[in-house]
N, C-alpha and C. Protein backbone atom coordinates (compact mmCIF):
# COMPACT_ATOMS: atom_id res chain seq x y z
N UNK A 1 1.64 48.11 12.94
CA UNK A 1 0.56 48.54 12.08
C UNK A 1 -0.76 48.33 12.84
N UNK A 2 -1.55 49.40 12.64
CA UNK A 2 -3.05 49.57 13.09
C UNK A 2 -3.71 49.65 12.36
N UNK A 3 -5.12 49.60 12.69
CA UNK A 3 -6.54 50.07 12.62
C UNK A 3 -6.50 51.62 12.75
N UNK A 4 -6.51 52.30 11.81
CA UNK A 4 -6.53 54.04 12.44
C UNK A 4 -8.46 54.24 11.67
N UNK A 5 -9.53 54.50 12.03
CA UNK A 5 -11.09 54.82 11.81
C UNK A 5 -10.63 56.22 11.35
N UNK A 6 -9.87 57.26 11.94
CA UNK A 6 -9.90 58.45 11.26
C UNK A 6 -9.25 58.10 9.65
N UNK A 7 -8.05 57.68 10.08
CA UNK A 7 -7.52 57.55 8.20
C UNK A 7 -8.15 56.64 7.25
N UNK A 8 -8.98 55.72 7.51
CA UNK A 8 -9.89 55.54 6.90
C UNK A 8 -11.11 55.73 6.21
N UNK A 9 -11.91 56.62 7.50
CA UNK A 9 -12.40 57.47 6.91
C UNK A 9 -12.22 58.44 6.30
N UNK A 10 -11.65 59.33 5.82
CA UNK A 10 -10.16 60.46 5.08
C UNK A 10 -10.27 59.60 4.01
N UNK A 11 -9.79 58.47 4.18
CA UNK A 11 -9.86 57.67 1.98
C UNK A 11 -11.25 57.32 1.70
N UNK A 12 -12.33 56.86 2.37
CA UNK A 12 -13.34 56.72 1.96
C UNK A 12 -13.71 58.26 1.67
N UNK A 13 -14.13 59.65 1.93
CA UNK A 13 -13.74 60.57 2.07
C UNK A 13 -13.32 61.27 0.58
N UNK A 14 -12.43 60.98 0.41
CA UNK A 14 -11.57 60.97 -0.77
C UNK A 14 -11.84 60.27 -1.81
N UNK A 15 -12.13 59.13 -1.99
CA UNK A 15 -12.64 58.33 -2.79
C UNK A 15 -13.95 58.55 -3.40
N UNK A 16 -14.85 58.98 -2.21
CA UNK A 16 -15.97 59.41 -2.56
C UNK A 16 -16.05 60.63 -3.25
N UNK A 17 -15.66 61.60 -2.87
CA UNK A 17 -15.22 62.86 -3.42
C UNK A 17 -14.78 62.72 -4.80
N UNK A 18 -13.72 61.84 -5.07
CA UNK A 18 -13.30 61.80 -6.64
C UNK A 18 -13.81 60.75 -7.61
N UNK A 19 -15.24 59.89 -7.63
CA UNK A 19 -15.96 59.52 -8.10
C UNK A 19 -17.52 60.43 -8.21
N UNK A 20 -17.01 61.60 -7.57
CA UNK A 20 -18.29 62.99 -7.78
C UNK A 20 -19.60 62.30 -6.80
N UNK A 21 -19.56 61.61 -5.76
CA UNK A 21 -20.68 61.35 -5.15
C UNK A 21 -20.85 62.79 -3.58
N UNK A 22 -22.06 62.64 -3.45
CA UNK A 22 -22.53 63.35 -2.33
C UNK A 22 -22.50 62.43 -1.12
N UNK A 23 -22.13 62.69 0.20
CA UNK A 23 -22.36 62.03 1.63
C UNK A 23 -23.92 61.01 1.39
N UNK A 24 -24.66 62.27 1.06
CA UNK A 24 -26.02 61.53 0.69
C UNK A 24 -26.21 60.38 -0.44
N UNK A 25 -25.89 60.86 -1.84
CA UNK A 25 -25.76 59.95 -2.64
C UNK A 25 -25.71 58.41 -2.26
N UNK A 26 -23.90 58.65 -1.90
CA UNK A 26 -23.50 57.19 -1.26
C UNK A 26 -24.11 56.41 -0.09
N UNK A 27 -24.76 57.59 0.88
CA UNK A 27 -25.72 56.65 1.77
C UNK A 27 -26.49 56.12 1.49
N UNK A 28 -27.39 56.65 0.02
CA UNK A 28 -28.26 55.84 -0.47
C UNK A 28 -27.78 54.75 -1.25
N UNK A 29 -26.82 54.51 -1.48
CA UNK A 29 -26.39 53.36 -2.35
C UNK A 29 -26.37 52.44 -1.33
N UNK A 30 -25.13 52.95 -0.43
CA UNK A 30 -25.16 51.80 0.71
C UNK A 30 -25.90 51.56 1.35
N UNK A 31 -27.30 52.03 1.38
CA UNK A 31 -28.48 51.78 2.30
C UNK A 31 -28.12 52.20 3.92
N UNK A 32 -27.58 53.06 4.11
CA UNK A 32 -26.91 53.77 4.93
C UNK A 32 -27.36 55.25 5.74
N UNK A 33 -27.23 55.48 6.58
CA UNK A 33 -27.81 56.96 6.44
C UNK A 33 -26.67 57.68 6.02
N UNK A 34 -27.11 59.23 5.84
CA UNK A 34 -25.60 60.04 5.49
C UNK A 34 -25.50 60.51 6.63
N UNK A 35 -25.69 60.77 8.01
CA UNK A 35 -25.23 61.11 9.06
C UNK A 35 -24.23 59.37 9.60
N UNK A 36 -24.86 58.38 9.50
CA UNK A 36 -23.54 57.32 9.73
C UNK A 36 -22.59 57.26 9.02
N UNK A 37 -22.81 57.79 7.13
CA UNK A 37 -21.44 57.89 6.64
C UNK A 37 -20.52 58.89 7.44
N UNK A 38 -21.29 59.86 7.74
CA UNK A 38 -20.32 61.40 8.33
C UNK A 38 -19.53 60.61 9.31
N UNK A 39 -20.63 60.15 9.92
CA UNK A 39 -19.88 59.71 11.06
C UNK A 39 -18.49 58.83 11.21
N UNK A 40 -18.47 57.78 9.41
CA UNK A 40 -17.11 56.95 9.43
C UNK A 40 -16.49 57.70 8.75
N UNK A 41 -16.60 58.67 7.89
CA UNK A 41 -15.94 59.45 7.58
C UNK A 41 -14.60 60.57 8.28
N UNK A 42 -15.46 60.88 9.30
CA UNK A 42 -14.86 61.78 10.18
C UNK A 42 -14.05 60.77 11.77
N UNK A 43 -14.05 59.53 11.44
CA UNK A 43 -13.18 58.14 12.20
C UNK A 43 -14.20 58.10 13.69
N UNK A 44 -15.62 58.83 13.52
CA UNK A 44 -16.11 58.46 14.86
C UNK A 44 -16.75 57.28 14.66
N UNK A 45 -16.50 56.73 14.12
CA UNK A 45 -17.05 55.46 14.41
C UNK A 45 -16.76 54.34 12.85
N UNK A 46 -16.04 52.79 13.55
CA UNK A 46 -15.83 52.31 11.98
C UNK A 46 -16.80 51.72 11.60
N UNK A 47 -16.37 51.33 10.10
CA UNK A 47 -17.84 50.59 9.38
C UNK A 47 -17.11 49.12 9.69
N UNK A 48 -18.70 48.44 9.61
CA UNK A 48 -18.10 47.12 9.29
C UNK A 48 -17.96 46.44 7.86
N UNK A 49 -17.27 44.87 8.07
CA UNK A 49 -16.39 44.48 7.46
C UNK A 49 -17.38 44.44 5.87
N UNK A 50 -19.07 44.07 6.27
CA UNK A 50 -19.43 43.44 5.29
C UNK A 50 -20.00 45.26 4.55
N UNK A 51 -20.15 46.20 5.56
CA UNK A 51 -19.77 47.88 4.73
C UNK A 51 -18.73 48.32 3.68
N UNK A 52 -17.74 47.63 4.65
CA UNK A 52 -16.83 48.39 3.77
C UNK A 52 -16.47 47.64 2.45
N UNK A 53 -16.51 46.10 2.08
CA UNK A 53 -16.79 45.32 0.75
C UNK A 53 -17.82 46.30 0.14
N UNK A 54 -18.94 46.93 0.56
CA UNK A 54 -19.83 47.46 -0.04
C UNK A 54 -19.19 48.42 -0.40
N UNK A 55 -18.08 49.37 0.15
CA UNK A 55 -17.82 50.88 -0.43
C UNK A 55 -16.61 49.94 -1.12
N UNK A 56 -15.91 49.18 -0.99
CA UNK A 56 -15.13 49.00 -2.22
C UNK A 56 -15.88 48.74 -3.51
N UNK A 57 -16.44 48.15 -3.36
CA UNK A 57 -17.20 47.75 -4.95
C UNK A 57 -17.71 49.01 -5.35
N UNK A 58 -18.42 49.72 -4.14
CA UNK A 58 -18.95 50.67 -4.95
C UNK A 58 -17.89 52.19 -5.36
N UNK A 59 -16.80 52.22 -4.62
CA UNK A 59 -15.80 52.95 -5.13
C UNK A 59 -14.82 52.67 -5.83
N UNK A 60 -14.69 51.30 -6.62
CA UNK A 60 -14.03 50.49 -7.27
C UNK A 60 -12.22 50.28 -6.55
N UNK A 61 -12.61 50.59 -5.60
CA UNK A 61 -11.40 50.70 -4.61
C UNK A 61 -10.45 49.49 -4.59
N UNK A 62 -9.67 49.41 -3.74
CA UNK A 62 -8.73 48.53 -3.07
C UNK A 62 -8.98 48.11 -1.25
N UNK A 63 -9.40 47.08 -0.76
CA UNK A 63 -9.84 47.26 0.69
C UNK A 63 -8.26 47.47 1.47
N UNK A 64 -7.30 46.93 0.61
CA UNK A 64 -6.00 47.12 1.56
C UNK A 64 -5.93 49.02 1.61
N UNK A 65 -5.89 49.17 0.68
CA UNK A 65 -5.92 50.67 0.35
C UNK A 65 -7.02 51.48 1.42
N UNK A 66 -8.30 51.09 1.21
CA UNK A 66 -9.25 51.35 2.61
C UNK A 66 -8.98 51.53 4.21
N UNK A 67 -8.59 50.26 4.34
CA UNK A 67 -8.13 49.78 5.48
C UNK A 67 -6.40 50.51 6.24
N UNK A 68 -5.54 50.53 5.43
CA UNK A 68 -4.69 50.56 5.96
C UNK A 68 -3.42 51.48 5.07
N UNK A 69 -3.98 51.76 3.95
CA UNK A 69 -3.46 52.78 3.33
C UNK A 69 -2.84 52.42 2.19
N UNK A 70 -2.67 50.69 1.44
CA UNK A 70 -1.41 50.70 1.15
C UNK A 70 -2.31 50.67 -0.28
N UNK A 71 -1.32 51.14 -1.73
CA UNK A 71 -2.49 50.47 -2.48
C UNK A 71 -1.45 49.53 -3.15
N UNK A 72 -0.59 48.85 -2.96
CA UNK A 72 -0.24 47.91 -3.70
C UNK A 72 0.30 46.67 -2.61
N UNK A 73 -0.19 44.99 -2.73
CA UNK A 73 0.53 43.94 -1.94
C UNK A 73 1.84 43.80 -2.00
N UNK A 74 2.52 43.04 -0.79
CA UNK A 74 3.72 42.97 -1.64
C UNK A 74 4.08 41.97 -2.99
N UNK A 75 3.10 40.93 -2.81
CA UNK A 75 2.78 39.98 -4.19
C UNK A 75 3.17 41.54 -5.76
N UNK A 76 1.76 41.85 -5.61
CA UNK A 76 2.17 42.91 -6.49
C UNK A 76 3.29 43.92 -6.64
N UNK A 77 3.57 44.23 -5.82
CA UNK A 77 4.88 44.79 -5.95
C UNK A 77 5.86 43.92 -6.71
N UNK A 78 6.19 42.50 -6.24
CA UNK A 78 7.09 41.54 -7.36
C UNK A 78 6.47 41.48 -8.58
N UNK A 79 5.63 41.61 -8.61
CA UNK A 79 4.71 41.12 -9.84
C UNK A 79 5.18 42.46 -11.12
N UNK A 80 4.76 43.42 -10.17
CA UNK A 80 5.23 44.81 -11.43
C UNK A 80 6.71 44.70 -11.34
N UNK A 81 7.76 44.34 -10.51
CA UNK A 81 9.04 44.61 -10.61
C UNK A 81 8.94 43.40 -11.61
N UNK A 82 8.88 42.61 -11.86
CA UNK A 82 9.12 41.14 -12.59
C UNK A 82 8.87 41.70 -14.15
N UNK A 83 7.74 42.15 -14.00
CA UNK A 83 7.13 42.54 -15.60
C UNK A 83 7.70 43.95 -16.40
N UNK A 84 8.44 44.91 -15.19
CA UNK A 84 9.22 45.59 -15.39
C UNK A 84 10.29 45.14 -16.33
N UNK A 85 11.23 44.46 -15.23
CA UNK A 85 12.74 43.54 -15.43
C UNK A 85 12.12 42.97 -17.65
N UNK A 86 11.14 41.63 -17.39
CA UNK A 86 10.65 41.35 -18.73
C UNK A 86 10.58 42.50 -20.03
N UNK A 87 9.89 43.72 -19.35
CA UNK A 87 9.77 44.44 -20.46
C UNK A 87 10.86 45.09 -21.20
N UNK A 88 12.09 45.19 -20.21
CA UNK A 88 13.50 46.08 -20.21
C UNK A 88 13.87 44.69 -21.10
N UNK A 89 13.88 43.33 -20.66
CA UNK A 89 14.55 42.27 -21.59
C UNK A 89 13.69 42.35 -22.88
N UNK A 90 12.78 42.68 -23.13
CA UNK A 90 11.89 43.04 -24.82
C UNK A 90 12.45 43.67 -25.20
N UNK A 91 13.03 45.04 -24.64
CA UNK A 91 13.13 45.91 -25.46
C UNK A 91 14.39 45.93 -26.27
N UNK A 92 15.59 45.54 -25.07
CA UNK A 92 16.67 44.91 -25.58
C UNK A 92 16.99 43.42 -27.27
N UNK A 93 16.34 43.02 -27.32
CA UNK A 93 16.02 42.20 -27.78
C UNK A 93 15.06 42.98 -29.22
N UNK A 94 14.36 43.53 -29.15
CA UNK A 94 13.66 44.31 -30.25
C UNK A 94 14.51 45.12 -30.83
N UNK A 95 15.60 45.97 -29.50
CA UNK A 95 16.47 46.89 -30.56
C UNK A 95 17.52 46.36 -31.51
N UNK A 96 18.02 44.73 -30.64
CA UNK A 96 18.86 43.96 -31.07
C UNK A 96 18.52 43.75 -32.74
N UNK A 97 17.24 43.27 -32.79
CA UNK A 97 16.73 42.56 -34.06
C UNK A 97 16.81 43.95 -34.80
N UNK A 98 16.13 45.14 -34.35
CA UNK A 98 16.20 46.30 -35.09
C UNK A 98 17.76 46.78 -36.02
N UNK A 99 18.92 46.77 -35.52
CA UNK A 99 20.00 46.32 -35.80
C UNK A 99 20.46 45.84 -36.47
N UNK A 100 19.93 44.39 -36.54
CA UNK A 100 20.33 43.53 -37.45
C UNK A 100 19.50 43.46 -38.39
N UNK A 101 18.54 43.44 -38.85
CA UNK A 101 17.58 44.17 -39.65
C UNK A 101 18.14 45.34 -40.43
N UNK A 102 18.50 46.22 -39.33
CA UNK A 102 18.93 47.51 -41.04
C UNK A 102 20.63 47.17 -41.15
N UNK A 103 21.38 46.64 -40.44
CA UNK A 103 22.66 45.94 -41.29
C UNK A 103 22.41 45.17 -42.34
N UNK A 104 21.26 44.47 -42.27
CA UNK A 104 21.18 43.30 -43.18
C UNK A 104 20.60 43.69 -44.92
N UNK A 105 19.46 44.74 -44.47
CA UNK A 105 19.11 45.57 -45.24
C UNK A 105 20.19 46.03 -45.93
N UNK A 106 20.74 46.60 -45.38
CA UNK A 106 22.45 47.83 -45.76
C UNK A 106 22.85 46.73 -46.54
N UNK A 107 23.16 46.10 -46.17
CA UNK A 107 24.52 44.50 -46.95
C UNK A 107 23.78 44.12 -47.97
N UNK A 108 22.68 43.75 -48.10
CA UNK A 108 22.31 43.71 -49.42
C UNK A 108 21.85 44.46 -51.06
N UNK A 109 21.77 45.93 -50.28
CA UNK A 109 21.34 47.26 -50.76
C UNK A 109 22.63 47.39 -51.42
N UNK A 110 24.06 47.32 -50.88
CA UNK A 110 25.60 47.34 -51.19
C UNK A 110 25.65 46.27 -52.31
């Protein structure tokens, strides 16, 4: 795994694009010019570290996602499989009671 400045710039790029900002816009946020955004945009050149905290916050981003493409850790990844697994054991358990609930209903209705 690398550093790729072009595919980075491509999600900043993208990101920017689907929060409706202009090259310009965002240079002015970041106090930036919009010819240096073009410029990380298009991977000629990267931003730095304490930049790109700035375009996450301001694109409500992910920096792993920024950086290197991924958007989920592997922490998170267990984390949603875990809460997955939990929710499948709720549901089981809800239909269970559901069940016994309208048997019980039934048996006394009889």
């Amino acid at each position: 795994m690398y550093f790729d400045s072009y595919a980075t710039g491509k999600r900043i790029q993208q990101l920017r694009k689907a929060n409706g900002m202009t090259q310009e816009e965002m240079a002015i946020r970041l106090n930036i010019s919009d010819r240096h955004l073009g410029r990380i945009e298009r991977g000629e050149c990267a931003a730095s570290i304490d930049l790109m905290v700035e375009v996450v916050v301001l694109l409500k981003a992910n920096l792993d996602f920024l950086i290197i493409g991924v958007t989920e850790t592997p922490r998170e990844r267990d984390l949603i499989a875990h809460i997955k697994k939990q929710n499948k054991t709720i549901r089981m358990f809800k239909d269970g009671l559901n069940t016994l609930i309208t048997e019980l209903t039934e048996t006394e209705i009889a």
